[in-house]
Structure formats: C-alpha cells, structure tokens
PDB file of N, CA and C in Angstrom:
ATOM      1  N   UNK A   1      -3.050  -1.260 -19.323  1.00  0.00           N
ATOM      2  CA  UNK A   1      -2.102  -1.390 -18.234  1.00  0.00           C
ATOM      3  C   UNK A   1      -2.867  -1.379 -16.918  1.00  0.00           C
ATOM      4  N   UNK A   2      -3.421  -2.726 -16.570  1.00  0.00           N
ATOM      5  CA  UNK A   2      -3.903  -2.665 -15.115  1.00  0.00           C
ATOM      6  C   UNK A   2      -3.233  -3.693 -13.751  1.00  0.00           C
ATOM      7  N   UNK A   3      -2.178  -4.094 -14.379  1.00  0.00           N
ATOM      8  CA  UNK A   3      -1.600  -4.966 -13.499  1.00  0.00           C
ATOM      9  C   UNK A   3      -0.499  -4.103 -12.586  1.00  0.00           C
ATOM     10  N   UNK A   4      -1.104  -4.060 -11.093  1.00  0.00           N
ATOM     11  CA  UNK A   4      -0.154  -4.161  -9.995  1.00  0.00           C
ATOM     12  C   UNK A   4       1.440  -4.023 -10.363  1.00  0.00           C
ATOM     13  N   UNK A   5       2.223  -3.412  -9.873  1.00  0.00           N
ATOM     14  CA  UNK A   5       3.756  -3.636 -10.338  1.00  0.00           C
ATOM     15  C   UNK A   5       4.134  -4.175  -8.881  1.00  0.00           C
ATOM     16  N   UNK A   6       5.458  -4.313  -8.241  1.00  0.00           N
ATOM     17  CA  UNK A   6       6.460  -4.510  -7.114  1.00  0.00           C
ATOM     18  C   UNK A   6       6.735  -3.670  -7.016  1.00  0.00           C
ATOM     19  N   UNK A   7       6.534  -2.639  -6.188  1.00  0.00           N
ATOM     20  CA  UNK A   7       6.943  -1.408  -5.486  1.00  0.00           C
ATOM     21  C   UNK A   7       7.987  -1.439  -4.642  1.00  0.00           C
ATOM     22  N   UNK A   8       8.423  -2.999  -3.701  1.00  0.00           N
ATOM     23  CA  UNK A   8       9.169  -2.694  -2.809  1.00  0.00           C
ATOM     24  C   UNK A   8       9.039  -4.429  -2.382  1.00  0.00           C
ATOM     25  N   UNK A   9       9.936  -5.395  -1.224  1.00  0.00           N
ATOM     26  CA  UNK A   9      10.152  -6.824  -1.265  1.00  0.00           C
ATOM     27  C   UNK A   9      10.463  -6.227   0.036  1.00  0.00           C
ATOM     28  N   UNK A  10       9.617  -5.436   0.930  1.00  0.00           N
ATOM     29  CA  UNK A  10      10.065  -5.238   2.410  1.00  0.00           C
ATOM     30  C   UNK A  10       8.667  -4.674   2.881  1.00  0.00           C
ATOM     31  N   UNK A  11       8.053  -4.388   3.438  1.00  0.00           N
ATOM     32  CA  UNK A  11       7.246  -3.779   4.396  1.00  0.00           C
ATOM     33  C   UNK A  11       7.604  -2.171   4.671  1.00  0.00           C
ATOM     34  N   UNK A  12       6.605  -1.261   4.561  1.00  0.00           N
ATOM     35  CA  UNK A  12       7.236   0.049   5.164  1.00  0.00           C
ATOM     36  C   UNK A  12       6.405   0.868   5.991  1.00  0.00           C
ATOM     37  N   UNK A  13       6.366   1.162   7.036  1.00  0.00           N
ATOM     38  CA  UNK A  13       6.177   1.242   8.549  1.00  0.00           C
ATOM     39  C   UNK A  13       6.260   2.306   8.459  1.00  0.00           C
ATOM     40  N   UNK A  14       5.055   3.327   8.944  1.00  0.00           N
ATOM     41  CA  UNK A  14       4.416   4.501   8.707  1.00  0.00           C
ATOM     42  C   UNK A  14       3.252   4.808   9.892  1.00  0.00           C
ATOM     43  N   UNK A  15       3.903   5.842  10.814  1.00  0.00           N
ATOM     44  CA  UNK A  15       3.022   5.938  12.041  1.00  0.00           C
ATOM     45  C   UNK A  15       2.085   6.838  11.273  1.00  0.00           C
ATOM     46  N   UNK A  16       0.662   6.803  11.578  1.00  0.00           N
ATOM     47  CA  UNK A  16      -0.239   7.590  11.604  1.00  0.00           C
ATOM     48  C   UNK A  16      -1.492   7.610  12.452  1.00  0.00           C
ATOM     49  N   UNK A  17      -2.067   8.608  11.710  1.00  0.00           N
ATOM     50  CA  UNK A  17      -3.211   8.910  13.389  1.00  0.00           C
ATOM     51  C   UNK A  17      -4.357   8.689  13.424  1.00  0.00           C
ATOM     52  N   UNK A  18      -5.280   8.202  14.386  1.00  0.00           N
ATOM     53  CA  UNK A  18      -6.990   7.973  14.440  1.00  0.00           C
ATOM     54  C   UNK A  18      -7.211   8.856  14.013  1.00  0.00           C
ATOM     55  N   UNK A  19      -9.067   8.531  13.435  1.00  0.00           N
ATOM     56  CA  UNK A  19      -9.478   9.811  12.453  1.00  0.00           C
ATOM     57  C   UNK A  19      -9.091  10.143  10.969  1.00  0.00           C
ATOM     58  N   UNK A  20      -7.442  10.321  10.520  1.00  0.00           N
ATOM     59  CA  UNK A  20      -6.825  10.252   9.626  1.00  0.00           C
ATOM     60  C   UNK A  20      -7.262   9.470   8.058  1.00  0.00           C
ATOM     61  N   UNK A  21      -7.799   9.935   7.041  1.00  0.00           N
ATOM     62  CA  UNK A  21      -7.821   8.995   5.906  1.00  0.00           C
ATOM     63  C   UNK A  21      -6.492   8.975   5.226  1.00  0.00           C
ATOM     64  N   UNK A  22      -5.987   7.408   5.388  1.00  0.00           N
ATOM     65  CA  UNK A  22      -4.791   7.287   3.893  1.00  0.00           C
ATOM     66  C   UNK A  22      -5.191   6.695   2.724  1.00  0.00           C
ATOM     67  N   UNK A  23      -4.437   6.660   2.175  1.00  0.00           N
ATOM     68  CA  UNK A  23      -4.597   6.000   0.842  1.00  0.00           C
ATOM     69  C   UNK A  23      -3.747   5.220  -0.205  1.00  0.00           C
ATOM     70  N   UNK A  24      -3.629   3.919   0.501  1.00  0.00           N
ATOM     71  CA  UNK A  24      -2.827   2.932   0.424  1.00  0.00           C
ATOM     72  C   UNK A  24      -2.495   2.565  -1.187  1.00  0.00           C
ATOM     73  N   UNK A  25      -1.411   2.485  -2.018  1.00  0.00           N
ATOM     74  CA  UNK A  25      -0.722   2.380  -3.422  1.00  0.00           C
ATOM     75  C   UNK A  25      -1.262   1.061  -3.538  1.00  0.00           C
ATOM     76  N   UNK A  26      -2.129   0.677  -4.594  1.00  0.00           N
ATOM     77  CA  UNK A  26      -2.346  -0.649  -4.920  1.00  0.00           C
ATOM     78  C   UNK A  26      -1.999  -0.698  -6.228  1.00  0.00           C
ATOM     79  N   UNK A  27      -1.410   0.232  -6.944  1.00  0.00           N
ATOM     80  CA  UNK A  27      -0.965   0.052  -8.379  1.00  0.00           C
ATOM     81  C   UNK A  27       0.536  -0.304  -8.441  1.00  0.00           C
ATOM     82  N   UNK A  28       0.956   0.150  -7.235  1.00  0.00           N
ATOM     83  CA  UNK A  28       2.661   0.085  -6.941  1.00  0.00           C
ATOM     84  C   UNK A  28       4.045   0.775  -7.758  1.00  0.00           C
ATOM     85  N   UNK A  29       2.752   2.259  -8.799  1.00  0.00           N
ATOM     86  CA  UNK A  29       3.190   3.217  -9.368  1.00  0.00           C
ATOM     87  C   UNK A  29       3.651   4.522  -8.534  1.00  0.00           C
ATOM     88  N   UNK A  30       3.322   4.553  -7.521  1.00  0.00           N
ATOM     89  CA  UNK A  30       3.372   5.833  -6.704  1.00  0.00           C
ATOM     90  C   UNK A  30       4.632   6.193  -6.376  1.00  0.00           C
ATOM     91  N   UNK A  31       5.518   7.345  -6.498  1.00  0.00           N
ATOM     92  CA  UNK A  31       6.185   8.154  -6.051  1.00  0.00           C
ATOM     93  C   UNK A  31       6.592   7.783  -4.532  1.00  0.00           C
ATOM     94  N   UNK A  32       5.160   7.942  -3.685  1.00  0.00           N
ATOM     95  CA  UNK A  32       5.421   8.272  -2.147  1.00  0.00           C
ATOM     96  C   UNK A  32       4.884   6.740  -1.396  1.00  0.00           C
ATOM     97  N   UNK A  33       5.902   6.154  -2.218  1.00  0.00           N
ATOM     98  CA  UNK A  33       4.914   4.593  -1.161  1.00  0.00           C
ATOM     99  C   UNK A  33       5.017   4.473  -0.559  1.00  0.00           C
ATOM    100  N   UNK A  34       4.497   3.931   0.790  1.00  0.00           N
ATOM    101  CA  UNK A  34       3.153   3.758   0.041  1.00  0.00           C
ATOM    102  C   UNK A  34       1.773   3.717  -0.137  1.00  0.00           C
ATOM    103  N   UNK A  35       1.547   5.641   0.049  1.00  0.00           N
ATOM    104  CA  UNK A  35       1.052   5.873  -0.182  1.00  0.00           C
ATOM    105  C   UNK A  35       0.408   6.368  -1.864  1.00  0.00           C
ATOM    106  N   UNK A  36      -0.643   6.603  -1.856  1.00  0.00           N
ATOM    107  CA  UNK A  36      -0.829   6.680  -3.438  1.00  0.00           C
ATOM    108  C   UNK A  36      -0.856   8.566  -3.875  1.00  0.00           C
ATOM    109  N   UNK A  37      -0.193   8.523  -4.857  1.00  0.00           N
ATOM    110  CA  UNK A  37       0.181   9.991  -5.334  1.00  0.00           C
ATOM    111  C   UNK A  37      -0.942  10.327  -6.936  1.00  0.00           C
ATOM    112  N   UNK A  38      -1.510   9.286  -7.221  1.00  0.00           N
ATOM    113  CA  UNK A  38      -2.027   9.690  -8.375  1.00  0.00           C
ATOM    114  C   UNK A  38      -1.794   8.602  -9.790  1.00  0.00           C
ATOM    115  N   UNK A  39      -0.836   8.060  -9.432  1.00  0.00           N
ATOM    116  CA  UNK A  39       0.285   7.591 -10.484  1.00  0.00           C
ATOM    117  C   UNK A  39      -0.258   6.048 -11.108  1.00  0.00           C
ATOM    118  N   UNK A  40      -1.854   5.970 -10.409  1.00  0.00           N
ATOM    119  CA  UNK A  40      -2.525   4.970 -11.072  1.00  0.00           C
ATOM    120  C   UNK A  40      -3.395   5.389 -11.715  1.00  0.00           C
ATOM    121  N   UNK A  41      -3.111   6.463 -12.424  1.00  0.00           N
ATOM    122  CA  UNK A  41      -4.703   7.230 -13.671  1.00  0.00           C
ATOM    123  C   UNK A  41      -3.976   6.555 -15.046  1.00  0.00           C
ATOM    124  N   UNK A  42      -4.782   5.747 -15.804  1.00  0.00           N
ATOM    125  CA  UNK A  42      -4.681   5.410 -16.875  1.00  0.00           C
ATOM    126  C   UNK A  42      -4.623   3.810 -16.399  1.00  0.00           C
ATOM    127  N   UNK A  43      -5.150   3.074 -15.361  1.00  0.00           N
ATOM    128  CA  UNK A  43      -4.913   1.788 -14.984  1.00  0.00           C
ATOM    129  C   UNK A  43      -6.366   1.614 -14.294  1.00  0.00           C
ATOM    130  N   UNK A  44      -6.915   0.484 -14.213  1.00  0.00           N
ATOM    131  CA  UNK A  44      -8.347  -0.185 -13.602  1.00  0.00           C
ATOM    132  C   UNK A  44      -8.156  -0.405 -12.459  1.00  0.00           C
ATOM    133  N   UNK A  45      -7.003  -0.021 -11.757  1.00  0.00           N
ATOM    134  CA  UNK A  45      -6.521   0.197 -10.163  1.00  0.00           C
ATOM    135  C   UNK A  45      -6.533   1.114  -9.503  1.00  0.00           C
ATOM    136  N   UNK A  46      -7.336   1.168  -8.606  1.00  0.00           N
ATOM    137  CA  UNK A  46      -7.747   2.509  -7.438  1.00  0.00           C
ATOM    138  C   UNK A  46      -6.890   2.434  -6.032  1.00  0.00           C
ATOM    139  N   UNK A  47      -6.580   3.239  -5.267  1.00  0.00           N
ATOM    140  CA  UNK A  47      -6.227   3.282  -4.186  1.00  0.00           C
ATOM    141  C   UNK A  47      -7.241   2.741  -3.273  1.00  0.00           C
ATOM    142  N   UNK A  48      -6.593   2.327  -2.192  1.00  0.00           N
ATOM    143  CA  UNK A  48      -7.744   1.804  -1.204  1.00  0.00           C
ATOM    144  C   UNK A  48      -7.632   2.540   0.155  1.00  0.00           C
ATOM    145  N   UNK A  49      -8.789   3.122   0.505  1.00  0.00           N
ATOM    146  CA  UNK A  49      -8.709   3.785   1.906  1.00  0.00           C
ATOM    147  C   UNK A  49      -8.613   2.995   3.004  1.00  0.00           C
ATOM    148  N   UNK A  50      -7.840   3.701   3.889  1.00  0.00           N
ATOM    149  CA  UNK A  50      -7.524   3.303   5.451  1.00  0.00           C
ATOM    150  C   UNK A  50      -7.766   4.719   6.466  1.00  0.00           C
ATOM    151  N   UNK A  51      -8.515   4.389   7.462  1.00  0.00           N
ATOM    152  CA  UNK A  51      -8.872   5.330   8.249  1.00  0.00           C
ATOM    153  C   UNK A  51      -8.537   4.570   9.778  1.00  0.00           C
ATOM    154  N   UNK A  52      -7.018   4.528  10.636  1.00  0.00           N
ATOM    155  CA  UNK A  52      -7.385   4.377  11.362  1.00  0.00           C
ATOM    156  C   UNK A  52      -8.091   4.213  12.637  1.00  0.00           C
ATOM    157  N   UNK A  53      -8.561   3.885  13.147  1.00  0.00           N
ATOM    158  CA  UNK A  53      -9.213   4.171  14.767  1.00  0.00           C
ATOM    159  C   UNK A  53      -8.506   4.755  16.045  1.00  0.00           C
ATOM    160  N   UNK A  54      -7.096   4.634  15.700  1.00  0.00           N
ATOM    161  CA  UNK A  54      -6.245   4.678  16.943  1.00  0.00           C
ATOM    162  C   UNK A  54      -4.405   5.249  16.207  1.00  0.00           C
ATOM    163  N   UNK A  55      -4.035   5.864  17.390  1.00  0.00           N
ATOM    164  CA  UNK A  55      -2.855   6.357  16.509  1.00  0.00           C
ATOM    165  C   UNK A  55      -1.971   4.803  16.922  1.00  0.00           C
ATOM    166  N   UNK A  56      -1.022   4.761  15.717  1.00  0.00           N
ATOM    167  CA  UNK A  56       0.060   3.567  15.524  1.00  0.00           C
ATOM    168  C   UNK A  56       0.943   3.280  14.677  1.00  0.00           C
ATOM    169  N   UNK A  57       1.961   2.741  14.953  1.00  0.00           N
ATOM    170  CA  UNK A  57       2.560   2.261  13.902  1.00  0.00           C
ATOM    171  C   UNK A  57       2.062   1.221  13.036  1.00  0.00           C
ATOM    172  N   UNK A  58       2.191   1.318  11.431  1.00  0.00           N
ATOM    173  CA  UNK A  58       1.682   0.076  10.555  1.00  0.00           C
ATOM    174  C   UNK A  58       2.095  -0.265   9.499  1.00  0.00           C
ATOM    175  N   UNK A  59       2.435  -2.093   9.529  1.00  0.00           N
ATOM    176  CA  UNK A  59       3.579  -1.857   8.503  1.00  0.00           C
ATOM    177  C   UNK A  59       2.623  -1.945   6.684  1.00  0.00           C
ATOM    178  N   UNK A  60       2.913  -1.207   5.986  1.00  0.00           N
ATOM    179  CA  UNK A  60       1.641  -1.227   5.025  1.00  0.00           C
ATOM    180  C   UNK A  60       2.741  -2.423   4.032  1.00  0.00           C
ATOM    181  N   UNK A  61       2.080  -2.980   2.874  1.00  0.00           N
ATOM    182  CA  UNK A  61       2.763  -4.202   2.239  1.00  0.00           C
ATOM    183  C   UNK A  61       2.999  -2.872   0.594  1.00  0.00           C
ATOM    184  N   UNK A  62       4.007  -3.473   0.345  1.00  0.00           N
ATOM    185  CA  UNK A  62       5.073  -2.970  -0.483  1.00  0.00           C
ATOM    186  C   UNK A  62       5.439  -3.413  -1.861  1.00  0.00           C
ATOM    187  N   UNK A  63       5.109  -4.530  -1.404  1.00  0.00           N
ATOM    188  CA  UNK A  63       4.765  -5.987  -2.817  1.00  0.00           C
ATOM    189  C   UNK A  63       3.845  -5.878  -3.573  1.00  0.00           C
ATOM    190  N   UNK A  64       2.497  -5.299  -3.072  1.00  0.00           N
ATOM    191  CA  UNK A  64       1.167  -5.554  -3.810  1.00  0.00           C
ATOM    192  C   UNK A  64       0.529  -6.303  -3.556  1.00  0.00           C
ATOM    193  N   UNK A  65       1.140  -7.906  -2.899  1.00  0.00           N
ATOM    194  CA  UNK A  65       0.607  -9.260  -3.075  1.00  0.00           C
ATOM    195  C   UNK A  65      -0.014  -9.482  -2.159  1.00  0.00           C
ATOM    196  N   UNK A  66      -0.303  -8.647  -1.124  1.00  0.00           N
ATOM    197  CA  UNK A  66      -0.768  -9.456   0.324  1.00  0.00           C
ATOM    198  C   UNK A  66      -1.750  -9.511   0.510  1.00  0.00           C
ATOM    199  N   UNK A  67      -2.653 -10.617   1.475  1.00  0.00           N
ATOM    200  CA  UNK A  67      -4.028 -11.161   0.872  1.00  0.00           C
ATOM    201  C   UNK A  67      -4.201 -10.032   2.325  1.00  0.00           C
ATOM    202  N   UNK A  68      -3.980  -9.527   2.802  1.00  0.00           N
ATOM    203  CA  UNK A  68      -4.947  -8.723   3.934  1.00  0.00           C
ATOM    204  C   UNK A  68      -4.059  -7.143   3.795  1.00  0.00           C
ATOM    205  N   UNK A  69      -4.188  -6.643   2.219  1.00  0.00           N
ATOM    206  CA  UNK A  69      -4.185  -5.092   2.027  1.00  0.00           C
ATOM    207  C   UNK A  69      -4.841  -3.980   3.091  1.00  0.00           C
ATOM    208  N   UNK A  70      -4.272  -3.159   3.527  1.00  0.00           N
ATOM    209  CA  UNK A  70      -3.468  -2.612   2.889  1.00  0.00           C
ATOM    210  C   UNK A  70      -2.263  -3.176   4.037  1.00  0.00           C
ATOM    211  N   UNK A  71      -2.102  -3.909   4.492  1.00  0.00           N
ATOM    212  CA  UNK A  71      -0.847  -4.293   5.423  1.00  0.00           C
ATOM    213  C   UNK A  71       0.316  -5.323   4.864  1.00  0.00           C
ATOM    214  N   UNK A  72       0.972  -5.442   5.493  1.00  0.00           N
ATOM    215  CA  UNK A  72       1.790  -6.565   5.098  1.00  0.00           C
ATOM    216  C   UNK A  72       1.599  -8.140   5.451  1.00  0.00           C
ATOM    217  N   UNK A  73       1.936  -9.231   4.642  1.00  0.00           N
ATOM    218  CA  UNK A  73       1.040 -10.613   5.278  1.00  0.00           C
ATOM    219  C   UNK A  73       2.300 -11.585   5.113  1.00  0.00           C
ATOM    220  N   UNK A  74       3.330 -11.117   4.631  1.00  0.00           N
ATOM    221  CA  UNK A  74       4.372 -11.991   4.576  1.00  0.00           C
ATOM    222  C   UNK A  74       4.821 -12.134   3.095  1.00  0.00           C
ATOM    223  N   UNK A  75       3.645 -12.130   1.921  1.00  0.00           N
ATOM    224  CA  UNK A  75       3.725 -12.293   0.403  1.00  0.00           C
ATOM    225  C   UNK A  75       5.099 -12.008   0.269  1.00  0.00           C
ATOM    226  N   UNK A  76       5.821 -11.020   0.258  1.00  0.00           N
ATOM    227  CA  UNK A  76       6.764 -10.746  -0.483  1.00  0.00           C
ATOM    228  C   UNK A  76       8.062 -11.733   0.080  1.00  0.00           C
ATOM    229  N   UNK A  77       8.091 -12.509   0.898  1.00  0.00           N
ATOM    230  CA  UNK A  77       8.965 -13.400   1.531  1.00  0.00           C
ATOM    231  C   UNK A  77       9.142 -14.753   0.547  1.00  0.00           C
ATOM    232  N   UNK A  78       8.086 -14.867  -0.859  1.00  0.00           N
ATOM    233  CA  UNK A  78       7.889 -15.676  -1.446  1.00  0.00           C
ATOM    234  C   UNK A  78       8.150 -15.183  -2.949  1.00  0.00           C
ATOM    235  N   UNK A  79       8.555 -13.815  -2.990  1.00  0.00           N
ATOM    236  CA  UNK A  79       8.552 -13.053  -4.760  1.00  0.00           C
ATOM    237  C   UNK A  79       9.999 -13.565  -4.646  1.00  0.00           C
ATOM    238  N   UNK A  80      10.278 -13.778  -5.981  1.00  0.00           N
ATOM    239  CA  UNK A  80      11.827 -13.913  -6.342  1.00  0.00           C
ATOM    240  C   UNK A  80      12.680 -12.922  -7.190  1.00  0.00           C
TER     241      UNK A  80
END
C-alpha cells in the first residue's frame, strides 16, 4: 500500500510561522490534514517538510496531486 489517497478536492489554508517545521500529508491518510499524524507507517510515503521563512497564510493541496507540493496548484479542479 503505497499509493497517495484524496484527502480532500479543496485546498486548506493554515496560518503558520517563520522558523516553524511542518509536515505536510503526502499519503492523504492523516487524521489532521493536512498535516501528517503518522498514518503513513506501513506505506513507501513520507511526509515532506516545510519550514517557513516568514509568518503567513498557506493554502497546502488536499488532493495529493499537485505538481508544486506541499501547496495547492489547481490539480484537484481536474479529479472527478
């Protein structure tokens, strides 16, 4: 079981702060998306770190699909 699931067909927008490490759901198993809770152990899918530079709002992608992770790129405007 290493394939990505659909977590979500929207974007979800999550202020956080410079300095800060997250850790963006690329399995699209997680509990707290989307961030990652753990919920990709037993899969060849790791979380991917984000450390911003600056505090902000950001919309992280929800789909899985987006070619510029961990954000949103539009992908899910195209899942059916």
């Amino acid at each position: 079981m290493s394939n990505a699931i659909i977590a979500g067909k929207e974007p979800i927008t999550l202020e956080v702060k410079a300095g800060e490490t997250y850790y963006w759901c690329r399995c699209g198993r997680s509990s707290k998306q989307p961030l990652c809770d753990g919920a990709h152990q037993g899969t060849a899918i790791e979380p991917m770190a984000f450390k911003p530079t600056a505090d902000m709002k950001v919309r992280f992608c929800a789909c899985k699909q987006s070619k510029k992770p961990p954000f949103c790129d539009g992908a899910h405007l195209d899942l059916k």
